[in-house]
C-alpha atoms as a PDB file:
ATOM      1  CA  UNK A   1     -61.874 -19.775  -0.294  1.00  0.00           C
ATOM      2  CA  UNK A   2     -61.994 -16.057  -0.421  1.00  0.00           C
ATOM      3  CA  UNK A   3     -58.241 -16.377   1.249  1.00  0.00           C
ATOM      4  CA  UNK A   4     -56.965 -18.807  -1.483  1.00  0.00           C
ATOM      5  CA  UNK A   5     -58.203 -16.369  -4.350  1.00  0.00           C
ATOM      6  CA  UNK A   6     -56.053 -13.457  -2.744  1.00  0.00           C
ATOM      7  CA  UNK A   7     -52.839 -16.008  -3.094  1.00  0.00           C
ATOM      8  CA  UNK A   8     -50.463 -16.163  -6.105  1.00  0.00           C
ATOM      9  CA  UNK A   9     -51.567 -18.809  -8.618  1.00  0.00           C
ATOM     10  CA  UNK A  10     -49.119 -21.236  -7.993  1.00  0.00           C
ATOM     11  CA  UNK A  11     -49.056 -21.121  -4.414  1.00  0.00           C
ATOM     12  CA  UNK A  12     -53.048 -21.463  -4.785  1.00  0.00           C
ATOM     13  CA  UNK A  13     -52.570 -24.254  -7.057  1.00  0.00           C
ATOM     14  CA  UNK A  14     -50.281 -26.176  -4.866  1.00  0.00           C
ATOM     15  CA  UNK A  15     -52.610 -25.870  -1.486  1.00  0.00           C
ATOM     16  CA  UNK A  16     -55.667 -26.778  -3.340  1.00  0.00           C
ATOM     17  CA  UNK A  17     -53.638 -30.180  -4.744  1.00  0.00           C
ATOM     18  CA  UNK A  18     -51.836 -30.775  -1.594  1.00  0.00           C
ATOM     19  CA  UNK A  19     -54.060 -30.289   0.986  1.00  0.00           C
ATOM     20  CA  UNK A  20     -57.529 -29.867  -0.007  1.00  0.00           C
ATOM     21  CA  UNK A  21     -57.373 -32.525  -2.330  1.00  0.00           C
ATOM     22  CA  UNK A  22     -55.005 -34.621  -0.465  1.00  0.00           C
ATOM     23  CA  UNK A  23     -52.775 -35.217  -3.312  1.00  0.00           C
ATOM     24  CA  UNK A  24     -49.142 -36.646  -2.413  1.00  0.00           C
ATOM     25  CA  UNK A  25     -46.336 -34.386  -3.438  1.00  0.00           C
ATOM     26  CA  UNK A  26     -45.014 -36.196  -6.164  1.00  0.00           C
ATOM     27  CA  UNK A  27     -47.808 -36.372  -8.470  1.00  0.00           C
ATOM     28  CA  UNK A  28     -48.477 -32.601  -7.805  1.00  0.00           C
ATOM     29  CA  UNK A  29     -44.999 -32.039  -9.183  1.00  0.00           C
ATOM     30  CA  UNK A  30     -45.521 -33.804 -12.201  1.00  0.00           C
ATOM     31  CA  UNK A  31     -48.002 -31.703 -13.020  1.00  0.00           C
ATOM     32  CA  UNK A  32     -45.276 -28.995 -12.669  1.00  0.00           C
ATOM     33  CA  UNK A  33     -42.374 -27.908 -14.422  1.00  0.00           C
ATOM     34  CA  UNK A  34     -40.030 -27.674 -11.002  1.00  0.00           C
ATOM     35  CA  UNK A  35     -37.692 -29.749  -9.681  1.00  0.00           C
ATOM     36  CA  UNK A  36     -38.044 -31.374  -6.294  1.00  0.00           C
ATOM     37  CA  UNK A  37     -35.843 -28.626  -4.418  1.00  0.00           C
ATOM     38  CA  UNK A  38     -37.692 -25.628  -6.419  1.00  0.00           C
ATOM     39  CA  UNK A  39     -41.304 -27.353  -5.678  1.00  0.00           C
ATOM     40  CA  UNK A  40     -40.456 -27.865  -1.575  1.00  0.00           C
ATOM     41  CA  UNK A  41     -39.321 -24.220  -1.469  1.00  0.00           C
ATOM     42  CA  UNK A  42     -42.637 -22.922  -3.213  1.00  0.00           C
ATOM     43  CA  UNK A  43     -44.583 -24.995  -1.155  1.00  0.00           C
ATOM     44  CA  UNK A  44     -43.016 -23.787   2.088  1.00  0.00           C
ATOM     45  CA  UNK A  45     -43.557 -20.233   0.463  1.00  0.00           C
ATOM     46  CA  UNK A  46     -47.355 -20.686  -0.054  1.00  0.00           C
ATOM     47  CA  UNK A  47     -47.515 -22.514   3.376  1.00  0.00           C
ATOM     48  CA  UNK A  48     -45.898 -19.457   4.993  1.00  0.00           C
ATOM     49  CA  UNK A  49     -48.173 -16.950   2.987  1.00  0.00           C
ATOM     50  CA  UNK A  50     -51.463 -18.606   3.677  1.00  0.00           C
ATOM     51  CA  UNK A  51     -50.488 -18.481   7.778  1.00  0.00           C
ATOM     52  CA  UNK A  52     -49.464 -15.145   8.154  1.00  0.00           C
ATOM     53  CA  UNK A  53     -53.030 -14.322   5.930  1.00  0.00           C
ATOM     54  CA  UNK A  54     -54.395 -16.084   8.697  1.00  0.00           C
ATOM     55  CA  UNK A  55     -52.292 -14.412  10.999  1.00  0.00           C
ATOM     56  CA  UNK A  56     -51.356 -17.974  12.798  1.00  0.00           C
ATOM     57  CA  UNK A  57     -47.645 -18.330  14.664  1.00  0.00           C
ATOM     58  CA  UNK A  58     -45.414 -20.824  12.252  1.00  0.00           C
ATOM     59  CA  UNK A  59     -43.055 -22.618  14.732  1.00  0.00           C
ATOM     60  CA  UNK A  60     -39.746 -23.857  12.848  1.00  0.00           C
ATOM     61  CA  UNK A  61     -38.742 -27.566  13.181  1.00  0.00           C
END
């Protein structure tokens, strides 16, 4: 957890919901004022942080 509390707020918030707690994307964005476009693209972002903190290789589809 010490990694997650070095991460921005929101990009903490959104791993913890998504993938921790295993919460589908949709309800997480209700929860949030974003739209569906804005949401993916923070998601990605806090993704994308939390690997290269972990210094892991992110492969693009």
């Amino acid at each position: 957890m010490g990694i997650l509390n070095d991460m921005k707020a929101l990009h903490r918030f959104i791993l913890i919901k998504c993938y921790i707690d295993k919460q589908k994307d949709i309800l997480t964005m209700l929860e949030m004022p974003y739209e569906i476009a804005q949401f993916k693209r923070i998601k990605k972002h806090a993704v994308l942080s939390l690997a290269e903190k972990l210094e892991m290789i992110v492969e693009k589809n």
